[in-house]
Protein backbone atom coordinates (compact mmCIF):
# COMPACT_ATOMS: atom_id res chain seq x y z
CA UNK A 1 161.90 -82.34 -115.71
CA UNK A 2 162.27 -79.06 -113.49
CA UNK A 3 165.14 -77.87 -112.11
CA UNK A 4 167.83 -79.60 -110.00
CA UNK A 5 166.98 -79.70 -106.32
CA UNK A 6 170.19 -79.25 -103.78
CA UNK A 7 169.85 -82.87 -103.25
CA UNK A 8 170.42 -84.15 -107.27
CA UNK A 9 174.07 -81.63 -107.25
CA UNK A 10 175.20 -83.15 -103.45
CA UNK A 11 174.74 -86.78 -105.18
CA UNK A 12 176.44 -85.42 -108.46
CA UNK A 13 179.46 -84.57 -106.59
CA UNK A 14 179.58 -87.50 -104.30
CA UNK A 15 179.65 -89.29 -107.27
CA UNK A 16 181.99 -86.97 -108.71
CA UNK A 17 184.43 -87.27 -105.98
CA UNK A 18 184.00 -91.33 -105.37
CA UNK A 19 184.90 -91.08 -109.08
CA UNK A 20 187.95 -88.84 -109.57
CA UNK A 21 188.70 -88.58 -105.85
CA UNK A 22 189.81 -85.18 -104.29
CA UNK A 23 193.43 -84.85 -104.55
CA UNK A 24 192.50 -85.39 -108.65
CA UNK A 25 190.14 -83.02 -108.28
CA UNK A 26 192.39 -80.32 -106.28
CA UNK A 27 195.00 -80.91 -109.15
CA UNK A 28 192.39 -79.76 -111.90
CA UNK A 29 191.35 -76.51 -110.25
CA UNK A 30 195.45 -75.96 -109.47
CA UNK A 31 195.90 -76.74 -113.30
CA UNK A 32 192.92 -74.73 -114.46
CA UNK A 33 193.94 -71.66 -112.54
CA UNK A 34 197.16 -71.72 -113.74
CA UNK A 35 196.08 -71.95 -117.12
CA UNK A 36 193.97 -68.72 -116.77
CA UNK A 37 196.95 -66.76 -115.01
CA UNK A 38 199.00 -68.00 -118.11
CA UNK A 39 196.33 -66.72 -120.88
CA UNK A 40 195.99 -63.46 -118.67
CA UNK A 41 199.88 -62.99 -119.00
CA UNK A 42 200.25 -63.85 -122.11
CA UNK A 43 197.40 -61.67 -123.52
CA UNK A 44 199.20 -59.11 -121.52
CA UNK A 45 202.68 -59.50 -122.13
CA UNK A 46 201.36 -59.14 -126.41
CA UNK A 47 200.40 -55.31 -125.90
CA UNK A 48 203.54 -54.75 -123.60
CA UNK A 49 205.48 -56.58 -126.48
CA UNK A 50 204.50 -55.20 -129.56
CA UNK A 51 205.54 -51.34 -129.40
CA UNK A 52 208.95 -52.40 -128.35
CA UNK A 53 209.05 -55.24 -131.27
CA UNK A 54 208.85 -51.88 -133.22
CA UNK A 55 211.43 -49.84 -131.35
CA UNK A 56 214.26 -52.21 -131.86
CA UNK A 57 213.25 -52.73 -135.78
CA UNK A 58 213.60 -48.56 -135.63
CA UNK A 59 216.62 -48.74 -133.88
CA UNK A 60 217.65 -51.54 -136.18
CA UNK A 61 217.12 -49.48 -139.12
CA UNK A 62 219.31 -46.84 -137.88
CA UNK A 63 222.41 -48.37 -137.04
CA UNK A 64 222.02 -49.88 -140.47
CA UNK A 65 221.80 -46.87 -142.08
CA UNK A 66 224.42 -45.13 -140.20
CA UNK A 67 227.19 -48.19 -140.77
CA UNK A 68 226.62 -47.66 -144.62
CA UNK A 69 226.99 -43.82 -144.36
C-alpha cells in the first residue's frame, strides 16, 4: 500500500477518459475555470462596490435634506 507508481495514474486516466471521454472532460476544466474567474470577480467587484454603496446613501442623504430645507 505505497504510493502510486506513474503506471496506476496513466491507467486512472485511461479509464477516466474511456469513461467521460475528452470533449466532457475539456468542458469541465472550461466550466471550472470560468467558475474561478467568476469568484475572483465577484470577490473583487465586493471591495470596489461597497465604498460607493456608501457614497450614493451620502449623496442620498443630502439631496434629501436639502429638498426639505
Amino acid at each position: 500500500m505505497g504510493s502510486f507508481s506513474i503506471w496506476h495514474w496513466l491507467i486512472v486516466l485511461i479509464v477516466v477518459v474511456l469513461v467521460f471521454g475528452t470533449k466532457k472532460l475539456g468542458n469541465v476544466g472550461s466550466d471550472l475555470g470560468k467558475a474561478v474567474k467568476g469568484f475572483k470577480d465577484g470577490v473583487k467587484g465586493e471591495d470596489e462596490k461597497s465604498p460607493k454603496a456608501d457614497e450614493q446613501k451620502t449623496i442620498d442623504v443630502e439631496t434629501k435634506d436639502k429638498s426639505t430645507h
